[in-house]
C-alpha atoms as a PDB file:
ATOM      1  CA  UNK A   1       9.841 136.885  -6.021  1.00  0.00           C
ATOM      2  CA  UNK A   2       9.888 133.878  -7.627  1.00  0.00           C
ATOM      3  CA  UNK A   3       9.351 130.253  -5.464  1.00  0.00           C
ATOM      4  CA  UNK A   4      12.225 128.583  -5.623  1.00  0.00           C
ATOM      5  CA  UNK A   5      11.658 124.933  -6.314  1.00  0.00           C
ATOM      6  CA  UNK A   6      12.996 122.432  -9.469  1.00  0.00           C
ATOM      7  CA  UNK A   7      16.850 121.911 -10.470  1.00  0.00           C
ATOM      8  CA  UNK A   8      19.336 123.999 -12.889  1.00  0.00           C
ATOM      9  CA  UNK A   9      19.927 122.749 -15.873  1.00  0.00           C
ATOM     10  CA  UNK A  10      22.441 123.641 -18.303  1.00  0.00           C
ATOM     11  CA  UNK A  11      19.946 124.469 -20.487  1.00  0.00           C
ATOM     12  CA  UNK A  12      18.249 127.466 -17.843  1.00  0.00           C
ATOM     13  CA  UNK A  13      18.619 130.839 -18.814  1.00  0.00           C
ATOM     14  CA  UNK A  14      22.045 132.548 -16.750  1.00  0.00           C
ATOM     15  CA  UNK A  15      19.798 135.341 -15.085  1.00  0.00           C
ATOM     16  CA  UNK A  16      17.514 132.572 -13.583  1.00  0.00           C
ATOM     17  CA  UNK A  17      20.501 130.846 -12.340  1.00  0.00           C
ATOM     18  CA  UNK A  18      21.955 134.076 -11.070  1.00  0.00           C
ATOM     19  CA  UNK A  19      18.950 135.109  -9.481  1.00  0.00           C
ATOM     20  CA  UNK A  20      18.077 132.127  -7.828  1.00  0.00           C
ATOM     21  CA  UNK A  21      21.490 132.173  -6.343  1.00  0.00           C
ATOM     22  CA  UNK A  22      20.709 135.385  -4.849  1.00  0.00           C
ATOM     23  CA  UNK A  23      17.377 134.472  -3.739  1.00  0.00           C
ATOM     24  CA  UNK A  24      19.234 131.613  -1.493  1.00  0.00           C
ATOM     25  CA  UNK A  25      21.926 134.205  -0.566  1.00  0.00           C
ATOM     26  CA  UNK A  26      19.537 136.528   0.667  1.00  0.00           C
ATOM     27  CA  UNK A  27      17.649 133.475   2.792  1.00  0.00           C
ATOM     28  CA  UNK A  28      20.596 132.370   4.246  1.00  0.00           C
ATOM     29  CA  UNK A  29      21.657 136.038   5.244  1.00  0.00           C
ATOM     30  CA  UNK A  30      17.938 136.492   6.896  1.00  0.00           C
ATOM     31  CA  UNK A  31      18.075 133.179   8.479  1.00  0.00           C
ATOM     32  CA  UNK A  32      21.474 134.343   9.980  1.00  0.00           C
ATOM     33  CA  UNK A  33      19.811 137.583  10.746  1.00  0.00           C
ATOM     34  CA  UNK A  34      16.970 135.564  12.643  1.00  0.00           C
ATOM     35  CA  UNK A  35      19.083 133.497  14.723  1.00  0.00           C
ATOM     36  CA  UNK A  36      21.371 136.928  15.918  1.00  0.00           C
ATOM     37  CA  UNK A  37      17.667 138.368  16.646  1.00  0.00           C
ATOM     38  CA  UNK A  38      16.404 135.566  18.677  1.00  0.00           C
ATOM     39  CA  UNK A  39      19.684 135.829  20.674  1.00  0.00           C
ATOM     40  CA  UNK A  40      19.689 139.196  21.328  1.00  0.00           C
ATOM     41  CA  UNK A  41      16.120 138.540  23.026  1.00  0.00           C
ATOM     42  CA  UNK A  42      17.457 136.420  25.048  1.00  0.00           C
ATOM     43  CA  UNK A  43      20.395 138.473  26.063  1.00  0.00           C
ATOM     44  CA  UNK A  44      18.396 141.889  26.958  1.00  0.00           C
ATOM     45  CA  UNK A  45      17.706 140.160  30.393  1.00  0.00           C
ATOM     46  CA  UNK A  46      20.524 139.540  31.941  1.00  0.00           C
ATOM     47  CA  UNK A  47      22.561 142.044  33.532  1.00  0.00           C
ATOM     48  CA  UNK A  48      25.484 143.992  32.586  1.00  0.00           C
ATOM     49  CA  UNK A  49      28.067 141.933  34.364  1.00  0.00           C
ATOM     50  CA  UNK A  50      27.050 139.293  32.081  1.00  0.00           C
ATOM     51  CA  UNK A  51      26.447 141.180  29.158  1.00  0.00           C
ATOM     52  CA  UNK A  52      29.937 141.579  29.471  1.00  0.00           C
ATOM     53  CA  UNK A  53      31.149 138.069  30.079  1.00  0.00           C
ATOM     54  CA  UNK A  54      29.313 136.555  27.227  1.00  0.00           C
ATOM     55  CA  UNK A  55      31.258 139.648  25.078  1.00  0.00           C
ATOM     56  CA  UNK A  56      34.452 138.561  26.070  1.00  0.00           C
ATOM     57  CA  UNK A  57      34.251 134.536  26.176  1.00  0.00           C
ATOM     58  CA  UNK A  58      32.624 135.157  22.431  1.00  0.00           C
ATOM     59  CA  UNK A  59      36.140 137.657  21.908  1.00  0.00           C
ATOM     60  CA  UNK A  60      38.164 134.597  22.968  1.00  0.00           C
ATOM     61  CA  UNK A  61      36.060 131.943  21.087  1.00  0.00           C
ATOM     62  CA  UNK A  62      36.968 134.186  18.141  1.00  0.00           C
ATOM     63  CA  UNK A  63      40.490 135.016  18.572  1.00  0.00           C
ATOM     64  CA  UNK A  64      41.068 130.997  18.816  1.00  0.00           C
ATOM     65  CA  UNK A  65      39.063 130.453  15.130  1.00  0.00           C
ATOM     66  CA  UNK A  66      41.672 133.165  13.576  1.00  0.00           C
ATOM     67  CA  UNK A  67      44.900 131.871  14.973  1.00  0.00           C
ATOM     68  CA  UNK A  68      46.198 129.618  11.800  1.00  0.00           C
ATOM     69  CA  UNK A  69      47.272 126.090  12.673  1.00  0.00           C
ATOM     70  CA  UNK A  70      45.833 125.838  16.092  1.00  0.00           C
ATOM     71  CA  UNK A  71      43.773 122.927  15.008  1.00  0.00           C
ATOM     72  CA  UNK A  72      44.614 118.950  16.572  1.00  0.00           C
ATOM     73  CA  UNK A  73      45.095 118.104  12.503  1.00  0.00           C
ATOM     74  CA  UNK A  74      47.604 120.599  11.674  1.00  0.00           C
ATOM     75  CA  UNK A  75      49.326 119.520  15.139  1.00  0.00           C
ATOM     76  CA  UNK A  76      50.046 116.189  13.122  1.00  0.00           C
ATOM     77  CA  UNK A  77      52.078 117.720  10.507  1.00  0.00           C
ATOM     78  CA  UNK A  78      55.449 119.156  11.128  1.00  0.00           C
ATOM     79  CA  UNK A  79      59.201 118.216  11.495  1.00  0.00           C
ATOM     80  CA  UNK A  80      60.100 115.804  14.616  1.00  0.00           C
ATOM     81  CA  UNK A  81      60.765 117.876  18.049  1.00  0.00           C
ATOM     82  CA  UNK A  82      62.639 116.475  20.428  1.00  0.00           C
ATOM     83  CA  UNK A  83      66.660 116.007  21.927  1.00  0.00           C
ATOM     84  CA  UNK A  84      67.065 112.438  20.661  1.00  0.00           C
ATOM     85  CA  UNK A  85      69.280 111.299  17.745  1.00  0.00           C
ATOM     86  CA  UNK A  86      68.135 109.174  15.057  1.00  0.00           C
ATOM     87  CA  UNK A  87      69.619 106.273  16.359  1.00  0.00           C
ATOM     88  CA  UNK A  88      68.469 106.612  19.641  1.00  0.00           C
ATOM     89  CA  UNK A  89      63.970 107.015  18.690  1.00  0.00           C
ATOM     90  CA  UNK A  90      65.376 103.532  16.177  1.00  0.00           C
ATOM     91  CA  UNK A  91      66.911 102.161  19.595  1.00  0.00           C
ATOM     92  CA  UNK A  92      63.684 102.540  21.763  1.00  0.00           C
ATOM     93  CA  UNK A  93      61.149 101.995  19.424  1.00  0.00           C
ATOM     94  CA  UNK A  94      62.633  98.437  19.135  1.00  0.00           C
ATOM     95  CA  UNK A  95      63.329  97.957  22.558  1.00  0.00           C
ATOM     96  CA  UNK A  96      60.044  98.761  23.051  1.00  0.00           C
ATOM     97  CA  UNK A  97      58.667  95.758  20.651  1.00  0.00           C
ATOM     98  CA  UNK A  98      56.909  93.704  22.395  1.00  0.00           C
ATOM     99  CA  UNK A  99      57.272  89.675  21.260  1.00  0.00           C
ATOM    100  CA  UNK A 100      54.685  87.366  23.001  1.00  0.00           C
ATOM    101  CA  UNK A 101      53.595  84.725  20.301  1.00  0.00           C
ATOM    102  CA  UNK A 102      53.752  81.263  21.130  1.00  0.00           C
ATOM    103  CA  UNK A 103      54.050  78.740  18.838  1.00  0.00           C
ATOM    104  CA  UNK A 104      52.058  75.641  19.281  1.00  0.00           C
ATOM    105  CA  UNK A 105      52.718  72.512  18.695  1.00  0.00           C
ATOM    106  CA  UNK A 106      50.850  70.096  15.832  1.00  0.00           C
END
């Protein structure tokens, strides 16, 4: 296989480009590959019990990543929840204003 070094040009031929973008396809799968290896070395030690913790705080840790919206961003979005009328949030958010400037004198 062919080193992959130097940028794409426009000018390349589209089987080079295509084939270097499966040559860094096929590293970053076997890099992937080599990190789920190394772990698995690590996890033929410990015992069954906690074989089968890791397996279910990784089930958990997964389940959270699929739910859609869960994230503190998409919290931000949304219509306004809550008992109060319109004029009663415009009634406390200026009661709440807090004046304190003092105005010196020249």
């Amino acid at each position: 296989m062919e080193a992959i070094s130097g940028e794409i040009r426009e000018t390349d031929n589209p089987v080079r480009i295509i084939a270097l973008a499966q040559a860094i396809e096929t590293m970053g799968t076997a890099l992937n590959n080599n990190i789920v290896n190394s772990y698995l070395a690590l996890f033929k030690s410990l015992s069954p019990r906690a074989k089968l913790d890791l397996i279910s705080r990784l089930t958990q840790s997964l389940e959270g990543d699929l739910k859609p919206g869960n994230s503190l961003f998409d919290s931000a979005f949304g219509a306004w929840q809550g008992d109060e009328s319109a004029e009663q949030l415009i009634s406390d958010i200026r009661d709440s204003r807090n004046f304190n400037r003092q105005i010196e004198g020249l």
